[in-house]
Protein backbone atom coordinates (compact mmCIF):
# COMPACT_ATOMS: atom_id res chain seq x y z
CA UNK A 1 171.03 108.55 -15.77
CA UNK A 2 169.21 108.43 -12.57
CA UNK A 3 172.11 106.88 -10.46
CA UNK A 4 170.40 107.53 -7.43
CA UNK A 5 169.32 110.71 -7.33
CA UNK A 6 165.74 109.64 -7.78
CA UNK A 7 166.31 107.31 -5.21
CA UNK A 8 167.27 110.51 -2.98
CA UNK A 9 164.11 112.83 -3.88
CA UNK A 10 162.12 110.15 -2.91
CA UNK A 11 163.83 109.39 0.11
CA UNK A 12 163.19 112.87 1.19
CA UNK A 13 159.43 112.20 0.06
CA UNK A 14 158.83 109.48 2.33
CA UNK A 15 160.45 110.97 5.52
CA UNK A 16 164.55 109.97 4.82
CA UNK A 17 163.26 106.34 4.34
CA UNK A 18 163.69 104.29 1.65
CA UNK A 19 160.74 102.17 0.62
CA UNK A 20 159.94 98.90 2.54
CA UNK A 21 161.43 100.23 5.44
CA UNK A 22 160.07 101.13 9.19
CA UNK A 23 161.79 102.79 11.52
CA UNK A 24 160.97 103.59 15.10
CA UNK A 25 160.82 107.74 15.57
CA UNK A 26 164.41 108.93 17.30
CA UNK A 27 164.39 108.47 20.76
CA UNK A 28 163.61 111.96 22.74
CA UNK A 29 165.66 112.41 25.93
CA UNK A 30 164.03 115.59 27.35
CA UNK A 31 160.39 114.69 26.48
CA UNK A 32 160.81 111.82 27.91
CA UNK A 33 162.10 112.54 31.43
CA UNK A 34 159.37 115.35 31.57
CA UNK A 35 156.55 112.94 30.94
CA UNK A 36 158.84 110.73 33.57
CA UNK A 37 158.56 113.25 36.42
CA UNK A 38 155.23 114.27 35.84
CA UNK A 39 153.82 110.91 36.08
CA UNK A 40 156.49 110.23 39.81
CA UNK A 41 154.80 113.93 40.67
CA UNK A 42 151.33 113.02 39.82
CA UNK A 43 151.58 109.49 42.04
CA UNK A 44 153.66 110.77 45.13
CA UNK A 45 150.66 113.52 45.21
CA UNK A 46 147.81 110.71 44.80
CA UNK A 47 150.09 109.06 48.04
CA UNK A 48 149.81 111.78 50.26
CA UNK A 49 146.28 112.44 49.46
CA UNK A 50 145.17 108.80 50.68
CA UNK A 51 147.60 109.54 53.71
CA UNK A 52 146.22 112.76 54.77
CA UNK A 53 142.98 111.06 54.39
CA UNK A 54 143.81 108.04 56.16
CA UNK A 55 145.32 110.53 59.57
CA UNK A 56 142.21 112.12 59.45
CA UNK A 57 139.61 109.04 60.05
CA UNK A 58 142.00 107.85 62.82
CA UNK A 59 142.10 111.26 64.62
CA UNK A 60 139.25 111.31 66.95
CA UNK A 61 137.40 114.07 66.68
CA UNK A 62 137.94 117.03 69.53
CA UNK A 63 135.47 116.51 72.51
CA UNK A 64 133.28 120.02 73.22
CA UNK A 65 134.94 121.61 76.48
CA UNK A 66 138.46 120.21 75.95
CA UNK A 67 139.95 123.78 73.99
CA UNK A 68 138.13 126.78 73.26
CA UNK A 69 139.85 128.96 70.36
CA UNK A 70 141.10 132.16 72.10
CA UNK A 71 139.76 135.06 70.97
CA UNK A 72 141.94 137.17 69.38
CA UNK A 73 142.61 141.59 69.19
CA UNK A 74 145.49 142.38 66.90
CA UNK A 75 146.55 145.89 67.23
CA UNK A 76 149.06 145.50 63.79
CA UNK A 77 151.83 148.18 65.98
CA UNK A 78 154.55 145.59 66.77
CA UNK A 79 155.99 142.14 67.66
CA UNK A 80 154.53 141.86 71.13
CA UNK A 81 152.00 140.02 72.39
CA UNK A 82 149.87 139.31 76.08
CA UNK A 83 147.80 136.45 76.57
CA UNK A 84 145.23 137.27 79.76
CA UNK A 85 143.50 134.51 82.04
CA UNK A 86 140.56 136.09 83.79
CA UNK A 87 139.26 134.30 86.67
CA UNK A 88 136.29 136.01 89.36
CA UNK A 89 135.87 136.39 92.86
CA UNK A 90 135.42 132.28 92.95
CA UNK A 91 138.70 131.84 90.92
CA UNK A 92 136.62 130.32 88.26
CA UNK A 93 137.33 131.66 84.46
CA UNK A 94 135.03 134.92 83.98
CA UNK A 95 133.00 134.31 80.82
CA UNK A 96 132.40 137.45 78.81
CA UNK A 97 134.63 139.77 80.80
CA UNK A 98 135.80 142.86 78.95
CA UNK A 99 139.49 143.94 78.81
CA UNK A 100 140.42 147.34 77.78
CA UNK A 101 143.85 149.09 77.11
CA UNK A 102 145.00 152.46 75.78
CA UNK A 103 148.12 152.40 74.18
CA UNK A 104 150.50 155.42 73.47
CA UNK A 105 153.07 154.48 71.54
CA UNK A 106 156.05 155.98 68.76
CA UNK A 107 157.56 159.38 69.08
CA UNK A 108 156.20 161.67 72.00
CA UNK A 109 153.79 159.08 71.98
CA UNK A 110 151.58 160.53 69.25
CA UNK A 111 150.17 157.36 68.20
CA UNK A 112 147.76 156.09 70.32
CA UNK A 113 145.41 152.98 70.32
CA UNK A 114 142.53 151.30 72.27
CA UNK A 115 141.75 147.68 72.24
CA UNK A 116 139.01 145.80 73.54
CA UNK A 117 138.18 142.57 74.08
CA UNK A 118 135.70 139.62 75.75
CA UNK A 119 136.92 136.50 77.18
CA UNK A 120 135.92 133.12 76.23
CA UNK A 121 134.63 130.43 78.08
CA UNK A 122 137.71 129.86 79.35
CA UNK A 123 138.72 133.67 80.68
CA UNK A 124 141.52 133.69 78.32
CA UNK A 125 142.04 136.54 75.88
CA UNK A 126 144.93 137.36 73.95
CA UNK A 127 146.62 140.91 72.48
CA UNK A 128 148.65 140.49 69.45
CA UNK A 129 150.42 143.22 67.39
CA UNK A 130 151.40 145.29 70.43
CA UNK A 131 154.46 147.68 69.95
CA UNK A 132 157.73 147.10 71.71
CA UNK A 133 158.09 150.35 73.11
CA UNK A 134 155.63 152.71 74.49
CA UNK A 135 155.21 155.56 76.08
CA UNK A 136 154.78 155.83 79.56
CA UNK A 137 154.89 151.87 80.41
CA UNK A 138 153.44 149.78 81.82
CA UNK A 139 150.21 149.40 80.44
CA UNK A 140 147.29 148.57 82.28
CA UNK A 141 145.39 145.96 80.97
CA UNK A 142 141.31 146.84 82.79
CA UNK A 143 138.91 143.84 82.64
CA UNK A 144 135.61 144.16 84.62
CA UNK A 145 132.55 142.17 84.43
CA UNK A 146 129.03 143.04 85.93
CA UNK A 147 130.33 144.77 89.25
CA UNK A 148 133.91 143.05 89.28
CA UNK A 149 136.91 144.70 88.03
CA UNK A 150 140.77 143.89 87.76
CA UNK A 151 144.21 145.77 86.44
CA UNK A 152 146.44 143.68 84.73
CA UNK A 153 150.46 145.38 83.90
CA UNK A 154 152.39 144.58 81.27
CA UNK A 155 155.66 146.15 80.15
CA UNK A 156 156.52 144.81 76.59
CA UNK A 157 160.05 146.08 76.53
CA UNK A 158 160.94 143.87 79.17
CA UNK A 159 158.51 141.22 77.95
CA UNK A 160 157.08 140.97 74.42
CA UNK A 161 155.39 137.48 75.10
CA UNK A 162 153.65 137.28 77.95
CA UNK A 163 150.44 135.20 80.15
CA UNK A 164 148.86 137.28 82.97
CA UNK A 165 146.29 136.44 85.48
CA UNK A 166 143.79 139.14 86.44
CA UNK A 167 141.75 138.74 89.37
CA UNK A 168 138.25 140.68 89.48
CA UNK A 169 137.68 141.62 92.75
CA UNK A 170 134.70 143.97 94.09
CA UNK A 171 135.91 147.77 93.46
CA UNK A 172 137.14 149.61 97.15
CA UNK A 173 135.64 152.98 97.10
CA UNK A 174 137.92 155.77 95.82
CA UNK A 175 139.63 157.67 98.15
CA UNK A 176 137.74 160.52 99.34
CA UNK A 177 134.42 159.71 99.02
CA UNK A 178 132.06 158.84 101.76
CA UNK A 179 129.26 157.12 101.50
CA UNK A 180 126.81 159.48 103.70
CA UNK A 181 123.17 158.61 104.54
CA UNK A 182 120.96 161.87 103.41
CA UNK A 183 120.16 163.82 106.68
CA UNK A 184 123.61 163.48 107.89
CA UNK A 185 126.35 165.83 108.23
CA UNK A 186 127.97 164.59 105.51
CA UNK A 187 125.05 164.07 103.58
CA UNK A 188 123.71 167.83 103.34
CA UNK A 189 125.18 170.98 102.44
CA UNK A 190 125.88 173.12 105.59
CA UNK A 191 125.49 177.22 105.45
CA UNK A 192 126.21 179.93 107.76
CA UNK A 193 122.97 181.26 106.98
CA UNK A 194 119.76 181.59 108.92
C-alpha cells in the first residue's frame, strides 16, 4: 500500500532528494552578481589606491618660497571677491601690512561690515564673500604698514572678481594743517589782549 507515498514523505525529509542522490544547490542569479560587483568594486578601489600612492612619491615635494597660501577674510554677504597685492615704497611685497574695509551693504545700507586683514609674505591678501551691491560704492580697500599707507577701490557691481595693486606711499599732510615750529606765528595763540 505504500505506492510511493513513503517514498514522497521522505523525499520531503531529506530536502526533495531521493536517497543516494547529490545535487548542487540552485544556481542564485542576484546573489551572485552582488558578490560579482563587490569584489570588481573592492579591486578597482585597491587600483586607485596604489595609483594615488604611486603620483604622490613622483611629485616632488613644493620648494619653501615658491607659493605662500593666501590668507584668507570671508565676509559670508555675497558672490564677490578682491584679491590685493601690496607692495612698499621699494615695490617689494609688504609683509604684514594691514588692510581694512567698511562695508555698507542691503537696503538703505543697514547692514554694515568691517574686515581686516594682514598680508603674507608675498603682499597678497584676498576678500571673499563680499556682496554684489553696496551702498555708496566704491569701497576703499586701506592698507598701511608702520608709517606707509595706500587706498585701494573696488566696485563689485562692475567687478565681482577682482586683483588690485596698492601702493604704500608716505602719507601727504592733510589739507589744512601746518606744521608750525612753537614760537611762531602759527605756532602760538595770538590775543588782542595786553
Amino acid at each position: 500500500m505504500d505506492s510511493g507515498g513513503g517514498h514522497a514523505l521522505f523525499s520531503l525529509a531529506c530536502g526533495g532528494q531521493y536517497p543516494g542522490e547529490h545535487h548542487a544547490p540552485p544556481y542564485n542569479h542576484a546573489e551572485m552578481s552582488r558578490s560579482g560587483f563587490l569584489a570588481a568594486v573592492l579591486i578597482f578601489a585597491g587600483l586607485l589606491v596604489l595609483a594615488s600612492l604611486q603620483l604622490r612619491s613622483q611629485t616632488p615635494p613644493p620648494t619653501p618660497g615658491t607659493q605662500q597660501r593666501v590668507p584668507v577674510m570671508d565676509g559670508d554677504a555675497g558672490p564677490c571677491s578682491l584679491e590685493l597685492t601690496v607692495n612698499g615704497i621699494d615695490g617689494k611685497p609688504a609683509y604684514a601690512a594691514t588692510i581694512k574695509v567698511h562695508i555698507a551693504y542691503g537696503f538703505a545700507g543697514i547692514r554694515r561690515l568691517d574686515l581686516e586683514a594682514g598680508t603674507n609674505s608675498e603682499g597678497k591678501v584676498k576678500f571673499t564673500g563680499l556682496p554684489a551691491r553696496v551702498h555708496r560704492p566704491p569701497l576703499e580697500f586701506n592698507a598701511s604698514k608702520d608709517d606707509l599707507s595706500g587706498t585701494a577701490t573696488y566696485d563689485p557691481s562692475a567687478e565681482c572678481a577682482a586683483k588690485h595693486d596698492i601702493a604704500l606711499t608716505k602719507p601727504k599732510n592733510p589739507i589744512g594743517c601746518i606744521n608750525a615750529k612753537p614760537g611762531t606765528q602759527y605756532g602760538r595763540l595770538q590775543s588782542n589782549g595786553p
